[in-house]
N, C-alpha and C. Protein backbone atom coordinates (compact mmCIF):
# COMPACT_ATOMS: atom_id res chain seq x y z
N UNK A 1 8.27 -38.46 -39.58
CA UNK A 1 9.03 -38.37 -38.35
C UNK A 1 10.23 -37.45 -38.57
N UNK A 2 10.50 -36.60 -37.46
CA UNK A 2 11.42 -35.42 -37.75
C UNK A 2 12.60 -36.51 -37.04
N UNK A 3 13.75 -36.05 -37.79
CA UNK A 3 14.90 -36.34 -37.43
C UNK A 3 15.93 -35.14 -37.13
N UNK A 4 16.19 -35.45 -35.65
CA UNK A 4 16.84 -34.54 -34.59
C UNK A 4 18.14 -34.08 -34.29
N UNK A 5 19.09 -33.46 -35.02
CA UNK A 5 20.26 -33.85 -34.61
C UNK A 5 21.29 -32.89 -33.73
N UNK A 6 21.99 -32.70 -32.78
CA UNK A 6 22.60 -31.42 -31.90
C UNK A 6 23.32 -30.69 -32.96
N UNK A 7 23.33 -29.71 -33.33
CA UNK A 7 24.33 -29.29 -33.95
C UNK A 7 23.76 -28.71 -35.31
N UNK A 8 22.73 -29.49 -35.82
CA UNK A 8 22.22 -29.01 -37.10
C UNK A 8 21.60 -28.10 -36.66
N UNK A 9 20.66 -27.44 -37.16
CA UNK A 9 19.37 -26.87 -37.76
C UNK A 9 18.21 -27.30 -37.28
N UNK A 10 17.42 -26.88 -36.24
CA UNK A 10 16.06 -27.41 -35.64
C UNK A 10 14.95 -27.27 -36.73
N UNK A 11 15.06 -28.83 -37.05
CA UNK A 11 14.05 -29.25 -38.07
C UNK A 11 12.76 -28.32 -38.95
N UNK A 12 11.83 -28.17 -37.32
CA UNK A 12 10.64 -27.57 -37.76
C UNK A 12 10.25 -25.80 -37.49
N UNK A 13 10.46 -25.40 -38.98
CA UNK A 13 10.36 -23.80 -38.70
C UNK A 13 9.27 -23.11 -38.43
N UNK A 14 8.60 -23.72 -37.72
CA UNK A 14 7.18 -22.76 -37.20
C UNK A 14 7.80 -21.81 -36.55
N UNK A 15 8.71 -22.11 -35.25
CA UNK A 15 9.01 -21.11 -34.12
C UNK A 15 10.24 -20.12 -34.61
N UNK A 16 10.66 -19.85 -35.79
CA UNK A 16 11.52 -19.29 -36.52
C UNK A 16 11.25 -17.90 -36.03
N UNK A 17 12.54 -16.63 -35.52
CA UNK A 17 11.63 -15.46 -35.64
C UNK A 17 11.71 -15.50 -33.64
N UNK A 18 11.37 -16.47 -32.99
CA UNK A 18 11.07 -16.41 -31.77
C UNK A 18 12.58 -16.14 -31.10
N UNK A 19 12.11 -16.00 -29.84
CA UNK A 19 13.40 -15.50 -28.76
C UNK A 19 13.20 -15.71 -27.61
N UNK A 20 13.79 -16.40 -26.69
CA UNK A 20 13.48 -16.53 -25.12
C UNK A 20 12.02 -16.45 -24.84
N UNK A 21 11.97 -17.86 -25.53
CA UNK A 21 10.32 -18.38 -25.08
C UNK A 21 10.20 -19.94 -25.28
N UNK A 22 9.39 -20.28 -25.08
CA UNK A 22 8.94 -22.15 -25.02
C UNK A 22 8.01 -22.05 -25.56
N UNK A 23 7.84 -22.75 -26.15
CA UNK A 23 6.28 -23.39 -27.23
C UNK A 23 5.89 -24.83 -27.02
N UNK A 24 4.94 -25.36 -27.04
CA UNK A 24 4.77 -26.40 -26.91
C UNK A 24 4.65 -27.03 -28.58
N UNK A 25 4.41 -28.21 -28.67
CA UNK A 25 3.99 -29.07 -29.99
C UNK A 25 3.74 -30.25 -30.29
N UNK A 26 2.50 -30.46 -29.86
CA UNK A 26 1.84 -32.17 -29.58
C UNK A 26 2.54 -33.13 -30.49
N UNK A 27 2.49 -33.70 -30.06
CA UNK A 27 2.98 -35.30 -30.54
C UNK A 27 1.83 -36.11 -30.86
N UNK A 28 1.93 -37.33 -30.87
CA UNK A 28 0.78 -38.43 -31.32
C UNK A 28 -0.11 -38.39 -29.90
N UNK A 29 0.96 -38.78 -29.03
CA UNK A 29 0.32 -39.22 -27.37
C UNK A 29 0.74 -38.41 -26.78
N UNK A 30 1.61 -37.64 -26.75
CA UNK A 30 2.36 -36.21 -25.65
C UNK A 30 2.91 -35.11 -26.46
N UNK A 31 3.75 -34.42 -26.17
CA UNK A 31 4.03 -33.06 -26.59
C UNK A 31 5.44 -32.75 -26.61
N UNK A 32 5.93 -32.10 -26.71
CA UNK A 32 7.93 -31.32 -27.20
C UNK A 32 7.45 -30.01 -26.37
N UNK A 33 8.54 -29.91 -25.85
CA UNK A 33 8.47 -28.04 -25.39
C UNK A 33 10.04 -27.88 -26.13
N UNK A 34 9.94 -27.25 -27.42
CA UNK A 34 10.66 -25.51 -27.68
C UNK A 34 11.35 -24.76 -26.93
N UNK A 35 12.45 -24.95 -26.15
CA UNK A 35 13.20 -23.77 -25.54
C UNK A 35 13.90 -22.84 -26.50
N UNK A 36 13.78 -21.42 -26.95
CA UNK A 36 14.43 -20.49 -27.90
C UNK A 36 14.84 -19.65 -26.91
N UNK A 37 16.17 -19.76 -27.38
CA UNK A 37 17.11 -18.95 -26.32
C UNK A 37 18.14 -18.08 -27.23
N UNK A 38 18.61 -16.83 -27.10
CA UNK A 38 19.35 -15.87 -27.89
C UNK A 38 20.85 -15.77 -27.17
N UNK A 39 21.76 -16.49 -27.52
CA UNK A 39 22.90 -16.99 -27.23
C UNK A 39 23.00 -17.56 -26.02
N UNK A 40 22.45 -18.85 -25.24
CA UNK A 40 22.60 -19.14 -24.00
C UNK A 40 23.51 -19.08 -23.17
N UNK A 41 23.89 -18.71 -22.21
CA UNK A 41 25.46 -18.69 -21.31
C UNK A 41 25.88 -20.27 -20.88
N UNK A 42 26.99 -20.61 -20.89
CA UNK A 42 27.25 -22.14 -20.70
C UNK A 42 26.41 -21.88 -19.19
N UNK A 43 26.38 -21.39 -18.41
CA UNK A 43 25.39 -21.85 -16.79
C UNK A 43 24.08 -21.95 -17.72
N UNK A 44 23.62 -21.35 -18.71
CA UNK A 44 22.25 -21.62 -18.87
C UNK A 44 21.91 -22.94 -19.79
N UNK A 45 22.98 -23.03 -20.61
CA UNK A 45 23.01 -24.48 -21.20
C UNK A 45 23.59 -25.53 -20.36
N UNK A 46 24.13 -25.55 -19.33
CA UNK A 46 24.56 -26.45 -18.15
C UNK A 46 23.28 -27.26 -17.24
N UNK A 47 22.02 -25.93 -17.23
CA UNK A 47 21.21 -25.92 -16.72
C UNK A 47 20.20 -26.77 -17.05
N UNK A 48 19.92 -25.98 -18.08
CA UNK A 48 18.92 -27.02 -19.33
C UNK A 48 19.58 -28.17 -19.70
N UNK A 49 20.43 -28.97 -19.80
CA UNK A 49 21.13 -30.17 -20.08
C UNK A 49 21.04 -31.17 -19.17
N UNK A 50 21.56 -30.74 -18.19
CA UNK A 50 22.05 -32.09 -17.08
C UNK A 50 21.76 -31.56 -15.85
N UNK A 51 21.42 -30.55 -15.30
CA UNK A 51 20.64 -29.94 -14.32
C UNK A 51 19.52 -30.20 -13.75
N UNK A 52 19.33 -30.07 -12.58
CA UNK A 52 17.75 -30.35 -11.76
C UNK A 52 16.89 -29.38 -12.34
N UNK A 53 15.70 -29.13 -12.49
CA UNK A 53 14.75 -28.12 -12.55
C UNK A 53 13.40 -28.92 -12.39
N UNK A 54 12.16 -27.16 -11.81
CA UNK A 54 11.05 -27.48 -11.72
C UNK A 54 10.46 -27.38 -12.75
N UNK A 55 9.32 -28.27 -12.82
CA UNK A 55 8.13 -28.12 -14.26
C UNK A 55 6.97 -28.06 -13.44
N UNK A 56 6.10 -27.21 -13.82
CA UNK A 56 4.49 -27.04 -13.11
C UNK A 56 3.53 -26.86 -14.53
N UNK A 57 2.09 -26.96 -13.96
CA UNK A 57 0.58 -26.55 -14.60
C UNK A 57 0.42 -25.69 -13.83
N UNK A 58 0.09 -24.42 -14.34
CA UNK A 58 -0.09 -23.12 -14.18
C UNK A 58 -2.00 -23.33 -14.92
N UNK A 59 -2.88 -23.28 -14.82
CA UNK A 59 -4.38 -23.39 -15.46
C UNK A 59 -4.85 -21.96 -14.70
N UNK A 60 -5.75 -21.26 -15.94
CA UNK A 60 -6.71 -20.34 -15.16
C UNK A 60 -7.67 -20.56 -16.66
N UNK A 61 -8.83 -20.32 -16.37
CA UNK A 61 -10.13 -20.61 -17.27
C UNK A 61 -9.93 -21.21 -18.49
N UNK A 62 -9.72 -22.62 -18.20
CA UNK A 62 -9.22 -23.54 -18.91
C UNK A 62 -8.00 -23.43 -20.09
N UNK A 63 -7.07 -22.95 -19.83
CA UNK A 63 -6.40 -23.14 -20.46
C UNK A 63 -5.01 -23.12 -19.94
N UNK A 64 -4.71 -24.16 -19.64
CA UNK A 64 -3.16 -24.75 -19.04
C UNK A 64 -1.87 -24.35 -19.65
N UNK A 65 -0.73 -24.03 -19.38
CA UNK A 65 0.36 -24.09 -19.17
C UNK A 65 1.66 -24.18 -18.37
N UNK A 66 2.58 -25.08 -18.96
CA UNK A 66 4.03 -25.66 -18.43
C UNK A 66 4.87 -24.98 -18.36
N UNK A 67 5.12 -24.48 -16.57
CA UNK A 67 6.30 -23.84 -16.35
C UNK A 67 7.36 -24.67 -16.34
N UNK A 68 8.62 -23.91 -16.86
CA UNK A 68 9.80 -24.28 -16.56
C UNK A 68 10.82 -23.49 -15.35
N UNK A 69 11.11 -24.00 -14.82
CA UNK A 69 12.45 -23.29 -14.16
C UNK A 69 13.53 -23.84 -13.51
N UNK A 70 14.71 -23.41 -15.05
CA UNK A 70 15.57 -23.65 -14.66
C UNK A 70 16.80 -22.94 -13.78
N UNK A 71 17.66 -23.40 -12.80
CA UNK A 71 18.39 -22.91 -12.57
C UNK A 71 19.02 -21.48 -12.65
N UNK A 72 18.62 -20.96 -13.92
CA UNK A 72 19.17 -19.47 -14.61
C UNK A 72 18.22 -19.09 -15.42
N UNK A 73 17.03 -19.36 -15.81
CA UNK A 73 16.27 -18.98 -16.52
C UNK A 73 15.13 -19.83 -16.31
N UNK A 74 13.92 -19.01 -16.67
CA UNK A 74 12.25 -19.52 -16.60
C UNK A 74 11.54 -19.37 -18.19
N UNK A 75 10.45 -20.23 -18.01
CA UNK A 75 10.03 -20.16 -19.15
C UNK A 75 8.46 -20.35 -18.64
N UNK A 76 7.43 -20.37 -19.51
CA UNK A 76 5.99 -20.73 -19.44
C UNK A 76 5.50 -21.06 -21.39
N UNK A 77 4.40 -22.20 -21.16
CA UNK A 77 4.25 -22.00 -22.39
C UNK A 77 2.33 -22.84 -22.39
N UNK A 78 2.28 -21.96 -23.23
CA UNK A 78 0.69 -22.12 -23.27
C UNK A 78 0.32 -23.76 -24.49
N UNK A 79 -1.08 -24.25 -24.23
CA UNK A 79 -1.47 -25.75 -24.52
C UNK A 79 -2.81 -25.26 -25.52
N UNK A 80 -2.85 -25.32 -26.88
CA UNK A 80 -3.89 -25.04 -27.34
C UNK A 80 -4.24 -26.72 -27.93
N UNK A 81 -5.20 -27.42 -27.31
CA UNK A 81 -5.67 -28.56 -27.94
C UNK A 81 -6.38 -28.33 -29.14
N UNK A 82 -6.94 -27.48 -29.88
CA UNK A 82 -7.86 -27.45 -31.09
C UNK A 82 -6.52 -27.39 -32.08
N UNK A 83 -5.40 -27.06 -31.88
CA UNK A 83 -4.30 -27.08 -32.69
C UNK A 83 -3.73 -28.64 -33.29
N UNK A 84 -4.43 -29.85 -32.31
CA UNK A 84 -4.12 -31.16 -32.55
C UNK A 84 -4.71 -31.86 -33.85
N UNK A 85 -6.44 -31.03 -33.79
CA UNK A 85 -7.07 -32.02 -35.07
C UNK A 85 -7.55 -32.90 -34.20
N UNK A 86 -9.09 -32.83 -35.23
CA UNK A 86 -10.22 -33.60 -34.21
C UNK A 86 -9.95 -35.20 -34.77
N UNK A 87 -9.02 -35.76 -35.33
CA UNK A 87 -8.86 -36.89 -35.66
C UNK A 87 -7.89 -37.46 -34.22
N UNK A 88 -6.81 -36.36 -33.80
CA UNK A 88 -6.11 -37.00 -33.00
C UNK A 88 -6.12 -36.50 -31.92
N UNK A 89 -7.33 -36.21 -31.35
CA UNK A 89 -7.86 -35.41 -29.89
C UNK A 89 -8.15 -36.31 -29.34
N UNK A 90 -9.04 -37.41 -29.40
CA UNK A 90 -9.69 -38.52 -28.83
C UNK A 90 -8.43 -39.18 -28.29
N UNK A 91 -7.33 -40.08 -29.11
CA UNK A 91 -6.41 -40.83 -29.02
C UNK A 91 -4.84 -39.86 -27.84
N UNK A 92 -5.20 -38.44 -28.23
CA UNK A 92 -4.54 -37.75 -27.65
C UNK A 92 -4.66 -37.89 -26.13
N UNK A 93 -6.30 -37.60 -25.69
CA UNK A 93 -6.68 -36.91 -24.23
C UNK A 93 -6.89 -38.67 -23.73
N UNK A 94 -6.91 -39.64 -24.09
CA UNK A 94 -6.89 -40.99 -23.60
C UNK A 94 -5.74 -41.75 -23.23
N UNK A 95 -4.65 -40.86 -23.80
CA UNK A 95 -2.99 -41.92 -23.29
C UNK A 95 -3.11 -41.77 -22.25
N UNK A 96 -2.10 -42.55 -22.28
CA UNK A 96 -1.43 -42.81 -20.80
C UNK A 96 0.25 -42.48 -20.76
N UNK A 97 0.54 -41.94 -21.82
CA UNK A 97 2.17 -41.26 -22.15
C UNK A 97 2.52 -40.12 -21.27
N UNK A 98 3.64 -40.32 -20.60
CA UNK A 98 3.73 -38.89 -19.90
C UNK A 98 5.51 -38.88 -20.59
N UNK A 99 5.50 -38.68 -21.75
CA UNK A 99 7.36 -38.55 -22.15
C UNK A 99 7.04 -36.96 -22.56
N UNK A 100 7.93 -36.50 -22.18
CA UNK A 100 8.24 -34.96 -23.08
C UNK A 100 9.40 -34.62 -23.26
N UNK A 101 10.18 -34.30 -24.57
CA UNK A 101 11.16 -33.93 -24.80
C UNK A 101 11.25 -32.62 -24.75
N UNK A 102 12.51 -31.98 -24.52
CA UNK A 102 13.08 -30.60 -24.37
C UNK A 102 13.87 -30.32 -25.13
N UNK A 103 13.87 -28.97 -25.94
CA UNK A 103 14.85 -29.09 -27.10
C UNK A 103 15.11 -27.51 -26.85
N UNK A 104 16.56 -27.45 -26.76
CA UNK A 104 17.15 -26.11 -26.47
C UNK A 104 17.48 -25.71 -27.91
N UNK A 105 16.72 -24.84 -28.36
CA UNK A 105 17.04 -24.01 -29.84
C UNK A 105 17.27 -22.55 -30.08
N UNK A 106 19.09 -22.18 -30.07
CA UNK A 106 19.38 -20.74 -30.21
C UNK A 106 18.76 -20.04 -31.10
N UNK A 107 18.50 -19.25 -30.90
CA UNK A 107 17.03 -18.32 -31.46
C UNK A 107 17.69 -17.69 -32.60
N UNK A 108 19.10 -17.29 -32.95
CA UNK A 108 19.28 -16.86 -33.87
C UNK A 108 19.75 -17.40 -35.08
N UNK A 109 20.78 -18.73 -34.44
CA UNK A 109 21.07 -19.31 -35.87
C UNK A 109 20.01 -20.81 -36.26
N UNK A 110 18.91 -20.47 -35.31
CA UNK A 110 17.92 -21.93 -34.89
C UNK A 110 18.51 -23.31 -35.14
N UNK A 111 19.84 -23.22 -34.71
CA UNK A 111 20.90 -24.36 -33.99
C UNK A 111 20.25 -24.92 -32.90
N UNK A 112 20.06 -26.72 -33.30
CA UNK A 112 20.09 -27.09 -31.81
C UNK A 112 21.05 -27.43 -31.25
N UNK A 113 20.56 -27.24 -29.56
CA UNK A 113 22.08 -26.95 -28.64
C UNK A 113 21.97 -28.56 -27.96
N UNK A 114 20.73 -28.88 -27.63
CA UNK A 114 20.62 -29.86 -26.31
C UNK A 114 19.46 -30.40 -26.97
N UNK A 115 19.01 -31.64 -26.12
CA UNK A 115 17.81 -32.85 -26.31
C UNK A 115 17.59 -33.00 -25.47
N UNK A 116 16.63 -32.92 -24.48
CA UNK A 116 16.70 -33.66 -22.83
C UNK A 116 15.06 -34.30 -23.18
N UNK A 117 15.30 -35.48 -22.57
CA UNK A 117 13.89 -36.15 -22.46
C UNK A 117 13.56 -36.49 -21.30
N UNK A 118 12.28 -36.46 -20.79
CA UNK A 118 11.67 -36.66 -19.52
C UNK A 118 10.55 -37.11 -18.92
N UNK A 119 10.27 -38.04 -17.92
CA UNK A 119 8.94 -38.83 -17.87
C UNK A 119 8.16 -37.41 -17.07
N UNK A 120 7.23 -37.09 -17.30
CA UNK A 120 6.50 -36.29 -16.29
C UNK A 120 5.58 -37.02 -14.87
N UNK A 121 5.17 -36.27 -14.24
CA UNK A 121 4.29 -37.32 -13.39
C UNK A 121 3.35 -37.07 -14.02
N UNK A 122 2.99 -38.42 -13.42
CA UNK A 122 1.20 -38.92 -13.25
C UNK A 122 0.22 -38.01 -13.51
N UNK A 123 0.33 -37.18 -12.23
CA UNK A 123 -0.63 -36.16 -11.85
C UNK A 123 -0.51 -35.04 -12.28
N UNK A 124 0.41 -34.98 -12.83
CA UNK A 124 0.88 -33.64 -13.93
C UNK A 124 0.04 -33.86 -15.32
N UNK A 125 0.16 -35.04 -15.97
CA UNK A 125 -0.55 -35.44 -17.39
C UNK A 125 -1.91 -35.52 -17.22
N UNK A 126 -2.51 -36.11 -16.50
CA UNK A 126 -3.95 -36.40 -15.57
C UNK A 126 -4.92 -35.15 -15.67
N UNK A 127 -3.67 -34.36 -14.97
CA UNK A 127 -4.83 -32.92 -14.76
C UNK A 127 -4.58 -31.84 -16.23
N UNK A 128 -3.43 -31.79 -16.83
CA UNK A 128 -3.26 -31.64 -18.28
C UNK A 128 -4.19 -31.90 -19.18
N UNK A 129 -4.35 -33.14 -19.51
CA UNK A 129 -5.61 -33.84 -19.90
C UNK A 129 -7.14 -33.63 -19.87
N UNK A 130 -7.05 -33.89 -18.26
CA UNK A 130 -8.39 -33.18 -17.64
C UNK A 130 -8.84 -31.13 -18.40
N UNK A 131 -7.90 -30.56 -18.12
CA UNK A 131 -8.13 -28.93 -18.51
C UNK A 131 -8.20 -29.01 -19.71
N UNK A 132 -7.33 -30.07 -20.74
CA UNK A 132 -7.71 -29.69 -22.29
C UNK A 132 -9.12 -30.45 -22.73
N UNK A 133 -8.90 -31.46 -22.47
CA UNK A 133 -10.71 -31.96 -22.24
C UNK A 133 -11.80 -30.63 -22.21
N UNK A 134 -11.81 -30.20 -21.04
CA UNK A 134 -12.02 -29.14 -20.87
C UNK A 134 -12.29 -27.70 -21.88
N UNK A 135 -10.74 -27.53 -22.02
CA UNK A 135 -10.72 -26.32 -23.08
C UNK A 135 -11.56 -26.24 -24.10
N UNK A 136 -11.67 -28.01 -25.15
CA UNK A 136 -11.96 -28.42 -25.91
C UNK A 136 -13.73 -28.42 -26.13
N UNK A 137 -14.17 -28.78 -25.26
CA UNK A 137 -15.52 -27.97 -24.75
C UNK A 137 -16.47 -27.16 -24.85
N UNK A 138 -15.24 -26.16 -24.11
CA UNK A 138 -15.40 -24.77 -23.71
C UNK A 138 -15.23 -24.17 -25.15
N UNK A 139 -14.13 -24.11 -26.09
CA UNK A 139 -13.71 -23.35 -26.93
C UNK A 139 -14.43 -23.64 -28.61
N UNK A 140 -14.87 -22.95 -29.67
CA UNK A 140 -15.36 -23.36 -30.55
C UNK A 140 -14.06 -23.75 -32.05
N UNK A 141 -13.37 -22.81 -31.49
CA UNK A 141 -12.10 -22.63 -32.57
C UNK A 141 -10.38 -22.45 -32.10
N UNK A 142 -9.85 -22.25 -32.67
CA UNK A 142 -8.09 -22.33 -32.37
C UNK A 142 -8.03 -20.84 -31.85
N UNK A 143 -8.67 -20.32 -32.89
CA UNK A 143 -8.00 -18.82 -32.82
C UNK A 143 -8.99 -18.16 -31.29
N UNK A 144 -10.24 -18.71 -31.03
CA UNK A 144 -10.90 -18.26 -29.70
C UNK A 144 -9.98 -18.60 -28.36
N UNK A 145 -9.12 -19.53 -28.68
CA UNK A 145 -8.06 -20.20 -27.37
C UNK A 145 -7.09 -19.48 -27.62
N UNK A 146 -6.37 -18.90 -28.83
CA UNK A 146 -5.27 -17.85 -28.79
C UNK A 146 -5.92 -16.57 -28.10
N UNK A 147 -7.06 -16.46 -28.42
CA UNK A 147 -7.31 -14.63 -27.78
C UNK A 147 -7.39 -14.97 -26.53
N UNK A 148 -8.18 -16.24 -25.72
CA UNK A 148 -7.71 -16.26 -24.11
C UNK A 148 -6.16 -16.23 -23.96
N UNK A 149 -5.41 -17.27 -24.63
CA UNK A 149 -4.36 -17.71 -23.93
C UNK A 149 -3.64 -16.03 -24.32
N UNK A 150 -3.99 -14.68 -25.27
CA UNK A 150 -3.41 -13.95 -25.19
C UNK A 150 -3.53 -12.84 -24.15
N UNK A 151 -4.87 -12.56 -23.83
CA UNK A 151 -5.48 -12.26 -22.77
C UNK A 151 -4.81 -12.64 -21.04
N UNK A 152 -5.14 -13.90 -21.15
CA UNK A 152 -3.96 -14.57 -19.57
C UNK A 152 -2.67 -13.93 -19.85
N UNK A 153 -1.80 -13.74 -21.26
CA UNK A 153 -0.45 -13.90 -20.71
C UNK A 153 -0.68 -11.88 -20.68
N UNK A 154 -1.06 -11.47 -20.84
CA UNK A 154 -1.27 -9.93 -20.76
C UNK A 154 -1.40 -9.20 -19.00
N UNK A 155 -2.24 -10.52 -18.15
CA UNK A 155 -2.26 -10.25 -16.98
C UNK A 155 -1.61 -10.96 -16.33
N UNK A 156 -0.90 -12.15 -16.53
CA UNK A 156 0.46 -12.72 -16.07
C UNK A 156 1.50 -12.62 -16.38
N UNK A 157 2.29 -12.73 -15.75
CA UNK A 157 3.95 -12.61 -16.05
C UNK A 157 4.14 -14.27 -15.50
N UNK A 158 5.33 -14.52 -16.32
CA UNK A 158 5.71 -15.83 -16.30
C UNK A 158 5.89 -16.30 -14.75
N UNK A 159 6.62 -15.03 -13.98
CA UNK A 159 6.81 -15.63 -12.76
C UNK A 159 5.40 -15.62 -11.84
N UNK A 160 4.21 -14.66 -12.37
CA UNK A 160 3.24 -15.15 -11.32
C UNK A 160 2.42 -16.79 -12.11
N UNK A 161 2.76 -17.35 -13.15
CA UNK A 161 2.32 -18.47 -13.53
C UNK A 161 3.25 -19.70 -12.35
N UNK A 162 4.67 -19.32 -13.27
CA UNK A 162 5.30 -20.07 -11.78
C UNK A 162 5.01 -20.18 -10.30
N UNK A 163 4.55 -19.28 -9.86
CA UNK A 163 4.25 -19.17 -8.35
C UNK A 163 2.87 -19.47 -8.17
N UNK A 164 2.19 -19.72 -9.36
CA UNK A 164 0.62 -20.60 -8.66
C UNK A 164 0.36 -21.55 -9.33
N UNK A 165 2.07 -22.14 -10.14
CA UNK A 165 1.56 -23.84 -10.73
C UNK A 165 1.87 -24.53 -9.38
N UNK A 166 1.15 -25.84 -10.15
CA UNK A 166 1.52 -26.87 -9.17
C UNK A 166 2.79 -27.71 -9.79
N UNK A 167 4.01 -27.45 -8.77
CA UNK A 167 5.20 -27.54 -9.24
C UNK A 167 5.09 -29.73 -9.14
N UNK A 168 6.72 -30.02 -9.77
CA UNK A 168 7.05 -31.01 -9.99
C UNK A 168 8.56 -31.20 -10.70
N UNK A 169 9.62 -31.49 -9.39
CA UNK A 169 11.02 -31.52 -9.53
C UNK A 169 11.47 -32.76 -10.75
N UNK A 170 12.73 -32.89 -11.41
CA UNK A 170 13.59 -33.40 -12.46
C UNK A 170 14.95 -32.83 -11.74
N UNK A 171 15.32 -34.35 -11.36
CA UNK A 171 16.83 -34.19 -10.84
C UNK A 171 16.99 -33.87 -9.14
């Protein structure tokens, strides 16, 4: 279990290197979204903290991702289920957990800034579930779901993901 603290050093250095982007990173029963941000402006850490914002599923040929938008800044971030391990796929796509934490991490000194945690809806996890089910399927390997999910983000831009998820307000 990673231990979290504001101010230190964001624990896990996979996303090291990154910059104004979101990553996702499954959990046992749900997932963390990664905010990397390159010096945030207090409106943009105001935002991400204690602020209203929308979260959506953005899906095109099975493979889902969670918009963010906040107040001053947007994000999107892609869902590769073969990244979980076929031990914890079953136990994964069967919860009933809809918690996701948000973790604002300055991209350069990978300082964390913020923690926000959040119940998602229902029908947000449901159909999440449903598309990685799905993906899982459809896809034979990890790296065959990176060349789609690289492919989609090549003909999308974050804001046309935003504008054809199916949104869902916080705050």
């Amino acid at each position: 279990m990673e231990l979290y603290t504001v101010g230190a050093p964001f624990p896990d250095d996979r996303y090291k290197g990154n910059s104004d982007c979101a990553v996702v990173s499954f959990q046992d029963t749900s997932f963390d979204c990664i905010v990397l941000v390159d010096r945030p402006s207090p409106a943009e850490f105001a935002a991400f903290s204690t602020g209203a914002f929308n979260y959506g599923l953005y899906r095109e040929e099975n493979i889902p991702f969670i918009t963010l938008e906040f107040k001053t800044m947007g994000f999107d971030a892609s869902f590769n289920i073969l990244k979980i391990g076929e031990g914890n796929l079953k136990p994964w796509l069967d919860s009933e957990h809809n918690a996701m934490n948000l973790f604002l991490v300055e991209s350069n000194s990978y300082q964390l800034l913020a923690i926000r945690s959040i119940g998602l809806h229902h029908a947000f996890m449901q159909e999440l579930r449903d598309t990685l089910s799905a993906q899982h399927k459809q896809f034979r390997d990890m790296d065959a779901v990176d060349r789609q999910i690289d492919r989609i983000n090549s003909r999308r831009s974050p804001l046309d993901m935003q504008a054809g998820a199916k949104k869902f307000r916080i705050g």
